[in-house]
PDB file of N, CA and C in Angstrom:
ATOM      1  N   UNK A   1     -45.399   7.110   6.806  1.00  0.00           N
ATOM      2  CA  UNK A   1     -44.201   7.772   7.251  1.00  0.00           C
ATOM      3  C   UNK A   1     -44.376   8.214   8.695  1.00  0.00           C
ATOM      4  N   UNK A   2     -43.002   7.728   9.520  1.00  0.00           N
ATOM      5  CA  UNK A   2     -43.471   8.774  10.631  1.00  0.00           C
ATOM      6  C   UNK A   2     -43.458   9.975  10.597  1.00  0.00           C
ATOM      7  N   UNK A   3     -43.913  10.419  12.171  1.00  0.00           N
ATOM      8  CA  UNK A   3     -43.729  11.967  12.228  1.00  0.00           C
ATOM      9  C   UNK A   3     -42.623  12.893  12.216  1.00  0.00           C
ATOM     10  N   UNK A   4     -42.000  13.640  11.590  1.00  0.00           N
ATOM     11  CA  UNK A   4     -40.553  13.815  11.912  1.00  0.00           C
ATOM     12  C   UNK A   4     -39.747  13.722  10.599  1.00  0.00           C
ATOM     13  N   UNK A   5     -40.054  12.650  10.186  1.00  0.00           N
ATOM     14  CA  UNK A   5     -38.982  11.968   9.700  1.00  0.00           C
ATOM     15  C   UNK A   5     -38.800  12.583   8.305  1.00  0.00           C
ATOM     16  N   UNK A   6     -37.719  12.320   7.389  1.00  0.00           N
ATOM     17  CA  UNK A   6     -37.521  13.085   6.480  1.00  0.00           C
ATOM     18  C   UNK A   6     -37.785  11.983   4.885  1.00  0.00           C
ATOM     19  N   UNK A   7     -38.157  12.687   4.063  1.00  0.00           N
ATOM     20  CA  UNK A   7     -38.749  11.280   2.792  1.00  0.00           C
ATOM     21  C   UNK A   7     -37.566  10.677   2.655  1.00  0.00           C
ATOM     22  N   UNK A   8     -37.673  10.054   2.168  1.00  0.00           N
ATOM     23  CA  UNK A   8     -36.549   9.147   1.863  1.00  0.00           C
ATOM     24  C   UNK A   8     -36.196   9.136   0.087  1.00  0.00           C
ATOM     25  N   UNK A   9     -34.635   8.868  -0.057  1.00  0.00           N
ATOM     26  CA  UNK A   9     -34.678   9.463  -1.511  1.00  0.00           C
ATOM     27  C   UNK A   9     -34.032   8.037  -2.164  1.00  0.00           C
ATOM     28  N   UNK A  10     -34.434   7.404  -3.334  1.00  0.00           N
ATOM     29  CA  UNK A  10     -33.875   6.413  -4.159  1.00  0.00           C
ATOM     30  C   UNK A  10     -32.252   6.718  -3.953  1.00  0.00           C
ATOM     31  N   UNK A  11     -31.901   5.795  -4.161  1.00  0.00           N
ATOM     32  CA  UNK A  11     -30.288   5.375  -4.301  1.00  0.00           C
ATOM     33  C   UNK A  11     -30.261   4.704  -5.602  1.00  0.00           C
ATOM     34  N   UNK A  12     -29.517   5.542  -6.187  1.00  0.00           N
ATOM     35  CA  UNK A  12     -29.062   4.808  -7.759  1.00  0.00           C
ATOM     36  C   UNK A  12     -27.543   5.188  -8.056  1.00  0.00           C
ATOM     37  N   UNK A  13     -27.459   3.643  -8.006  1.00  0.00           N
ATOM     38  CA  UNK A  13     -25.750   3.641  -8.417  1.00  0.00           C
ATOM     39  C   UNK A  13     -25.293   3.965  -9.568  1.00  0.00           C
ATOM     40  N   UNK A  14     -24.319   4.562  -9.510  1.00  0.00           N
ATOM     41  CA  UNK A  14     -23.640   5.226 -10.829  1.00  0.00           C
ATOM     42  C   UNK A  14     -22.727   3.612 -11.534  1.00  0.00           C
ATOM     43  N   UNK A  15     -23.307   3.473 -12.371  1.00  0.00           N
ATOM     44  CA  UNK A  15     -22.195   2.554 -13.517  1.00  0.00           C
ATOM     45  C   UNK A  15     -21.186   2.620 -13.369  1.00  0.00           C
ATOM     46  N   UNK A  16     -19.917   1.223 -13.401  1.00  0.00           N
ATOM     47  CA  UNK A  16     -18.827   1.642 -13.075  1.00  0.00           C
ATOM     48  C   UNK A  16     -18.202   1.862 -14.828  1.00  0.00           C
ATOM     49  N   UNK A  17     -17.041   2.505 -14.979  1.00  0.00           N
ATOM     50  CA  UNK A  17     -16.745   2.388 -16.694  1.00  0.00           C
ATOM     51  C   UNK A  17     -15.436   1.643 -16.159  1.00  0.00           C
ATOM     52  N   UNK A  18     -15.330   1.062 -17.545  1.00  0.00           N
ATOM     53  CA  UNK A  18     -13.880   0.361 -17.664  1.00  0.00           C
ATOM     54  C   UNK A  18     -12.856   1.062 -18.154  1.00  0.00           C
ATOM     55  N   UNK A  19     -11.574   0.941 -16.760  1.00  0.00           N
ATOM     56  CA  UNK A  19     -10.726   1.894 -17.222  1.00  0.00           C
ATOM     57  C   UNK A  19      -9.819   1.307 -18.470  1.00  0.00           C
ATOM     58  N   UNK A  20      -9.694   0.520 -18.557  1.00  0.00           N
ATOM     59  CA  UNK A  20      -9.204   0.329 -20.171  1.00  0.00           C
ATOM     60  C   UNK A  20      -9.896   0.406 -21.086  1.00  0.00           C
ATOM     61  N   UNK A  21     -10.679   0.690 -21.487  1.00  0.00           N
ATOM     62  CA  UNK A  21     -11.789   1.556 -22.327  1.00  0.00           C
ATOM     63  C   UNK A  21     -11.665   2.902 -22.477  1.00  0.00           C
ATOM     64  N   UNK A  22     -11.415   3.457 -21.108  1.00  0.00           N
ATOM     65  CA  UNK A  22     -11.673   4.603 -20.925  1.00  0.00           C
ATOM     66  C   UNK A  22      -9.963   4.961 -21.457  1.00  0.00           C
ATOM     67  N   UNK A  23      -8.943   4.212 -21.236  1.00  0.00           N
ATOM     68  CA  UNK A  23      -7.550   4.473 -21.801  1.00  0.00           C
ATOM     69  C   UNK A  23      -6.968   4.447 -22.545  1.00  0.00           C
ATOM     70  N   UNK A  24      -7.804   3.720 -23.297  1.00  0.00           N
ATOM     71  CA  UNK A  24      -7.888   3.253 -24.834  1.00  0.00           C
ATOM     72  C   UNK A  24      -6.708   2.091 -24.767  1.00  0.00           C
ATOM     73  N   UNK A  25      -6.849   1.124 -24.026  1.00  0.00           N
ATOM     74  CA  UNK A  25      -5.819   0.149 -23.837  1.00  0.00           C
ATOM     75  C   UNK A  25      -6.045  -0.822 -25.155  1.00  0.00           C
ATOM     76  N   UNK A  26      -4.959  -1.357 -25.421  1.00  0.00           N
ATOM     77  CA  UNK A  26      -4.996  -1.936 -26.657  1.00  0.00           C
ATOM     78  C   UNK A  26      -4.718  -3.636 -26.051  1.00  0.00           C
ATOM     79  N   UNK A  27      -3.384  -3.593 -25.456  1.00  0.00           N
ATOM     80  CA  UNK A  27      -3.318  -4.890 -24.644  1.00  0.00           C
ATOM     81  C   UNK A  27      -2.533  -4.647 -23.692  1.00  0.00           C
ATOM     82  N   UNK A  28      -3.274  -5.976 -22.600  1.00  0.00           N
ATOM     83  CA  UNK A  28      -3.044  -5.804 -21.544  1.00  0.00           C
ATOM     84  C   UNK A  28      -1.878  -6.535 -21.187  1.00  0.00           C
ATOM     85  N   UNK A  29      -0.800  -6.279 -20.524  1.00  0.00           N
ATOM     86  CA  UNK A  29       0.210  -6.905 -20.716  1.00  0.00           C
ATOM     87  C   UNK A  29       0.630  -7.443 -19.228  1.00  0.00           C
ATOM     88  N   UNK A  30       1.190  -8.683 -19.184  1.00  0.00           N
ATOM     89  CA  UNK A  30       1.236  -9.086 -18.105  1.00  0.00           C
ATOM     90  C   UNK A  30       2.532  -9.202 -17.250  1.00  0.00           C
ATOM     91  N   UNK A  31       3.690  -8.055 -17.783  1.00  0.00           N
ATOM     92  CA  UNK A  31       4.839  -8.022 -17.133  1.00  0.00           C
ATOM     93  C   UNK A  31       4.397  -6.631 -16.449  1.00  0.00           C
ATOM     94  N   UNK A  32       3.832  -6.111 -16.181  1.00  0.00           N
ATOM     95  CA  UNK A  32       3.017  -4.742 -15.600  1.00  0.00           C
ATOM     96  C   UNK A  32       2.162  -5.473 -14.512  1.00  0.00           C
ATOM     97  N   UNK A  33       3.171  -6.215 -13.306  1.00  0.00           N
ATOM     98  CA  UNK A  33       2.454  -6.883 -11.758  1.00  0.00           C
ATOM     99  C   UNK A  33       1.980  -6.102 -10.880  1.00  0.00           C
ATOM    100  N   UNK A  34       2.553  -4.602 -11.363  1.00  0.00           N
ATOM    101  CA  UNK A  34       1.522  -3.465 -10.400  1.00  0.00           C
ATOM    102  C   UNK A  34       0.224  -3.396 -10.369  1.00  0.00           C
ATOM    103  N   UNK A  35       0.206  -2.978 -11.586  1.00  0.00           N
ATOM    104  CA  UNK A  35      -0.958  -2.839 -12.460  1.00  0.00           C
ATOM    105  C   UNK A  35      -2.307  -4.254 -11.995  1.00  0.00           C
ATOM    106  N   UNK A  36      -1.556  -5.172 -12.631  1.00  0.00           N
ATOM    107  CA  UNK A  36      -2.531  -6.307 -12.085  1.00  0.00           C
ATOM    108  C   UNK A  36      -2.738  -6.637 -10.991  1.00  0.00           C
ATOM    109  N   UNK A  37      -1.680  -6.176 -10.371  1.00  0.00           N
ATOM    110  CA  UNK A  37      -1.892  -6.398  -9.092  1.00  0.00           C
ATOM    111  C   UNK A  37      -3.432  -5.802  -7.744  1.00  0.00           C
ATOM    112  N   UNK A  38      -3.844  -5.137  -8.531  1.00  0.00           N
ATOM    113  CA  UNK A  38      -4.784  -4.326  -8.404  1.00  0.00           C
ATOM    114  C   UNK A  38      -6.214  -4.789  -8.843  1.00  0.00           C
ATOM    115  N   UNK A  39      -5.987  -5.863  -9.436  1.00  0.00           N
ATOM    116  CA  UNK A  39      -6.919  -6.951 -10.013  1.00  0.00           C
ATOM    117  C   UNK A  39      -7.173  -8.198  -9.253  1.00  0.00           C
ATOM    118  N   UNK A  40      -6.463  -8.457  -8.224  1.00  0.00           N
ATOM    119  CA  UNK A  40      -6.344  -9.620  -7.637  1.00  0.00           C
ATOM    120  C   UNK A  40      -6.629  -9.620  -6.201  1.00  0.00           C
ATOM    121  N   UNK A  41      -7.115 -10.276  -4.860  1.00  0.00           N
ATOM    122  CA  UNK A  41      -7.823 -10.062  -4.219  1.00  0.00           C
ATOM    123  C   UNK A  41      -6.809 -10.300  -2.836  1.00  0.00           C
ATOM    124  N   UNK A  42      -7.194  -9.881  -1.783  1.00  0.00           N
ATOM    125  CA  UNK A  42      -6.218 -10.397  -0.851  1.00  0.00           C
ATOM    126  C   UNK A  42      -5.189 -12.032  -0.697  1.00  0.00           C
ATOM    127  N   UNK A  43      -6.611 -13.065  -1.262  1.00  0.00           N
ATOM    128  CA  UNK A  43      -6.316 -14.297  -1.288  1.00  0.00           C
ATOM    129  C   UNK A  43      -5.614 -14.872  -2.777  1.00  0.00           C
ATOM    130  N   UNK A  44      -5.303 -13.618  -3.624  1.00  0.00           N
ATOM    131  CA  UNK A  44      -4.845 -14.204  -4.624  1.00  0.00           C
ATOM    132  C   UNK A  44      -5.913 -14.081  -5.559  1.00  0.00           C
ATOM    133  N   UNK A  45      -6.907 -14.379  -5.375  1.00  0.00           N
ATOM    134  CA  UNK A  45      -7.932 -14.295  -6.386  1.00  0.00           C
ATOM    135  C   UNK A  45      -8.040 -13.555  -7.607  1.00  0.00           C
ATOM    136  N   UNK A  46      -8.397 -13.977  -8.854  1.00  0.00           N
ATOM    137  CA  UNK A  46      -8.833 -12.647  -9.639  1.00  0.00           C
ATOM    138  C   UNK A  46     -10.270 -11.981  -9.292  1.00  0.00           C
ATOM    139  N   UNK A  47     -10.160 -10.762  -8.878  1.00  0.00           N
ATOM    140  CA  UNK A  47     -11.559 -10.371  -8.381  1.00  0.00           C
ATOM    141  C   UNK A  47     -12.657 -10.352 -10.257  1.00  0.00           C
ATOM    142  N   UNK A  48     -14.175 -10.575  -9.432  1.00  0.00           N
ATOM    143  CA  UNK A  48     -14.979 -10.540 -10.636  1.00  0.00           C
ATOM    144  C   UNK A  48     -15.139  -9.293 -11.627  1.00  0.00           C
ATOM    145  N   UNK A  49     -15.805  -9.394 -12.183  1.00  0.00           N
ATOM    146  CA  UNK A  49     -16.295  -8.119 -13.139  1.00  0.00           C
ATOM    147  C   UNK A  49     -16.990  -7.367 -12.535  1.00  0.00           C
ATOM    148  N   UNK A  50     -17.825  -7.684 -11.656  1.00  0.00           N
ATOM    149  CA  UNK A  50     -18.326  -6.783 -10.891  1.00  0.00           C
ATOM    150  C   UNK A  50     -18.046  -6.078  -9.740  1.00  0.00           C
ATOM    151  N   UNK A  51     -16.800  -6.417  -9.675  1.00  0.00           N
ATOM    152  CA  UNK A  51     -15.824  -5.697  -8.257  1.00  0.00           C
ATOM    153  C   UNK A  51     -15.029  -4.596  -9.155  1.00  0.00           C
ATOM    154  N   UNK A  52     -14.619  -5.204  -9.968  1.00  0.00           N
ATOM    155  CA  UNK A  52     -13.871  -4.299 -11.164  1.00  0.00           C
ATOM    156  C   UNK A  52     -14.180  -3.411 -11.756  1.00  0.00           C
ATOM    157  N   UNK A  53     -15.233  -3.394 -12.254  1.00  0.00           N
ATOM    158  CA  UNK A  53     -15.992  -2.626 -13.216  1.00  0.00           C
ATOM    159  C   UNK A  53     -15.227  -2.425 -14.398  1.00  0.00           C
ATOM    160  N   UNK A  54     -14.511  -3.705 -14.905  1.00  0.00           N
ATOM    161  CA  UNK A  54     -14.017  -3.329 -16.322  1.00  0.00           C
ATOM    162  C   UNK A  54     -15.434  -4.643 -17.453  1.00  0.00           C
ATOM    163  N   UNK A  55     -14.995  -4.104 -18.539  1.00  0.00           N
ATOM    164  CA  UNK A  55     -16.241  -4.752 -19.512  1.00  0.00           C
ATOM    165  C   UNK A  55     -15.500  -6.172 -19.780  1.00  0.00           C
ATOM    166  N   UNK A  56     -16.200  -6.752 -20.600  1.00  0.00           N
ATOM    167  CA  UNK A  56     -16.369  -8.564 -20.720  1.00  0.00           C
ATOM    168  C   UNK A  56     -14.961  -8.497 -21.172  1.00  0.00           C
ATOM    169  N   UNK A  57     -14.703  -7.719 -22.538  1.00  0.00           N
ATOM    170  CA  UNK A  57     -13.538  -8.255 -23.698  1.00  0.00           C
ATOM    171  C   UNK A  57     -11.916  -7.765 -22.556  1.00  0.00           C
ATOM    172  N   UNK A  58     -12.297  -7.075 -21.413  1.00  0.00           N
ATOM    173  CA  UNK A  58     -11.080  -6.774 -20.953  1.00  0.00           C
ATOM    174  C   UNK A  58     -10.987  -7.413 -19.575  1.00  0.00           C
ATOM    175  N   UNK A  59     -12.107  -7.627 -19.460  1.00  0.00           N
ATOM    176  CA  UNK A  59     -11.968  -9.149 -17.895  1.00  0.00           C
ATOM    177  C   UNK A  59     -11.386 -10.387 -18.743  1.00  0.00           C
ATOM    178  N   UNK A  60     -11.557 -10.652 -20.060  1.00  0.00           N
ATOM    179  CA  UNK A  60     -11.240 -11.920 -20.420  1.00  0.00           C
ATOM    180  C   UNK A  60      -9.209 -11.569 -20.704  1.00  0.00           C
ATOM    181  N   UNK A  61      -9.426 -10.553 -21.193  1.00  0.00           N
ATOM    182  CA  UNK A  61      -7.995 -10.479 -21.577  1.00  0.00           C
ATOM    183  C   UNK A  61      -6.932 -10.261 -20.136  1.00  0.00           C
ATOM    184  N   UNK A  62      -7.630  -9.785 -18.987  1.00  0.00           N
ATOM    185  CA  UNK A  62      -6.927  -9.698 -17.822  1.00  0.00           C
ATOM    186  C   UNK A  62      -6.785 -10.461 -17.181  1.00  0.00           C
ATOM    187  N   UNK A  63      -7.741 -11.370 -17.357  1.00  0.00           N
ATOM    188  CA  UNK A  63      -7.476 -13.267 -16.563  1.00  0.00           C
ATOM    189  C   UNK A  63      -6.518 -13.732 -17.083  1.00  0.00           C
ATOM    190  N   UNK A  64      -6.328 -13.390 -19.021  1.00  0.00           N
ATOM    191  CA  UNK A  64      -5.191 -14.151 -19.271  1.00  0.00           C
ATOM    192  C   UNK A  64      -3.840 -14.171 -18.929  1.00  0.00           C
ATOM    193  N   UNK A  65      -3.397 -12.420 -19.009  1.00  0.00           N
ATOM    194  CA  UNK A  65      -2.445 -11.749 -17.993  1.00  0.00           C
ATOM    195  C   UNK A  65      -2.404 -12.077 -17.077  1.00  0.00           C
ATOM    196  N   UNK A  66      -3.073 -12.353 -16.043  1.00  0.00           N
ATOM    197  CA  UNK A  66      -3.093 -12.623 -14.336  1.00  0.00           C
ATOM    198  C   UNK A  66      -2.271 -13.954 -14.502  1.00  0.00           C
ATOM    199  N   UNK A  67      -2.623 -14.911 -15.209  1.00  0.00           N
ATOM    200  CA  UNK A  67      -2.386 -16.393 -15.190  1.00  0.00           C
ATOM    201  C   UNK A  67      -1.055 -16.339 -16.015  1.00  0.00           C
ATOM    202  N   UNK A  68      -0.593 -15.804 -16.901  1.00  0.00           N
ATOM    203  CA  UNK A  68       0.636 -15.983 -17.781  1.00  0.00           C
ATOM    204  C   UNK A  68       1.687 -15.270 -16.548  1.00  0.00           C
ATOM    205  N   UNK A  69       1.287 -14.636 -15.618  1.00  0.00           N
ATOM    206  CA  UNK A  69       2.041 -13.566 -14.725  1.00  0.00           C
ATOM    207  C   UNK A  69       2.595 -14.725 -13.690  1.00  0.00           C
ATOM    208  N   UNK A  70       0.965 -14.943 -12.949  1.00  0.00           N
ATOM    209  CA  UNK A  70       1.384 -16.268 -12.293  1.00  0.00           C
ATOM    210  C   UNK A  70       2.539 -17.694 -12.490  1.00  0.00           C
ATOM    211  N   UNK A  71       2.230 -18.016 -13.767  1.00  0.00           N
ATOM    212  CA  UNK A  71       3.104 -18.699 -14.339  1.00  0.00           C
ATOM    213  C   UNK A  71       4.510 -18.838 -14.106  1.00  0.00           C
ATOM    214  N   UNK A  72       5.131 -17.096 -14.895  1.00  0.00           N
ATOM    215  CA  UNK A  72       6.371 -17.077 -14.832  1.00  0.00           C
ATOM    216  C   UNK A  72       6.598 -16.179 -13.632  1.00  0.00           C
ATOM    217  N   UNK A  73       5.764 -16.364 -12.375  1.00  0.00           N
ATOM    218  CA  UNK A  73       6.106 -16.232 -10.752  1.00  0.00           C
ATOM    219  C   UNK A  73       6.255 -14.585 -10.728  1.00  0.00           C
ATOM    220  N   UNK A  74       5.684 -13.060 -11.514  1.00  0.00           N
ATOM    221  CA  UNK A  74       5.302 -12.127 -11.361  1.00  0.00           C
ATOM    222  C   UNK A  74       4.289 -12.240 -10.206  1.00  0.00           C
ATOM    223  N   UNK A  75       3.670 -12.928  -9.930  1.00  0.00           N
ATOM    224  CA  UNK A  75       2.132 -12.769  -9.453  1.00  0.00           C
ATOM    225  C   UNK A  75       1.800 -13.878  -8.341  1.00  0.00           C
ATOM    226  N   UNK A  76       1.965 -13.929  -6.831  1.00  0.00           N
ATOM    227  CA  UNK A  76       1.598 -15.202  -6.319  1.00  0.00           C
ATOM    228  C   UNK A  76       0.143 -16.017  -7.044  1.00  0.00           C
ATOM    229  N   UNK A  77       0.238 -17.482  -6.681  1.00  0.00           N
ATOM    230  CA  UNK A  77      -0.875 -17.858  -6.838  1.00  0.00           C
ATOM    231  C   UNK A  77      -1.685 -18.150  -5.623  1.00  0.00           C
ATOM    232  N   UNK A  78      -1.395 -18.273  -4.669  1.00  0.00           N
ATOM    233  CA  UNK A  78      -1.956 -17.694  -3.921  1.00  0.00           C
ATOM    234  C   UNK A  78      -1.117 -16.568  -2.504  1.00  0.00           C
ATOM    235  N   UNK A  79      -1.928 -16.117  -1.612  1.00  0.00           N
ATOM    236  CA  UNK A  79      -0.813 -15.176  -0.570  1.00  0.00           C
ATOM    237  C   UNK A  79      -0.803 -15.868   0.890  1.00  0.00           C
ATOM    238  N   UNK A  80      -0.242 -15.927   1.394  1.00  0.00           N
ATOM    239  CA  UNK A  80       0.163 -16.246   2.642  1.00  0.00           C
ATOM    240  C   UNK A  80      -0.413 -15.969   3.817  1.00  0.00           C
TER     241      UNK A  80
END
């Protein structure tokens, strides 16, 4: 260590929880483009699970939403 200097302390990230877990969401519904909208990335993208921090069974059910949204034109597929 230098002289001076102050210890240095671990960094440990806090877990993210899934807020539909945490909301007790039952299903995710895909006429709610706000909502998802918040899921999706500048380029349109669905962002990952790990940007999200929601769990497996509700990333799978929110891709499906994203894409049924897309579909019937709620949701660009991609942005401009």
């Amino acid at each position: 260590m230098a002289a001076g200097s102050a210890p240095r302390r671990k960094f440990r990230r806090r877990r993210k929880i899934c807020a539909f877990c945490v909301d007790h969401v039952k299903e995710i519904d895909y006429k709610q483009a706000d909502m998802l909208g918040r899921y999706i990335n500048e380029y349109g993208r669905i962002r990952p699970r790990r940007q999200n921090g929601t769990c497996a069974k509700h990333q799978r059910a929110l891709a499906v939403a994203v894409k049924r949204a897309r579909h019937i034109a709620l949701l660009p597929f991609v942005s401009e």
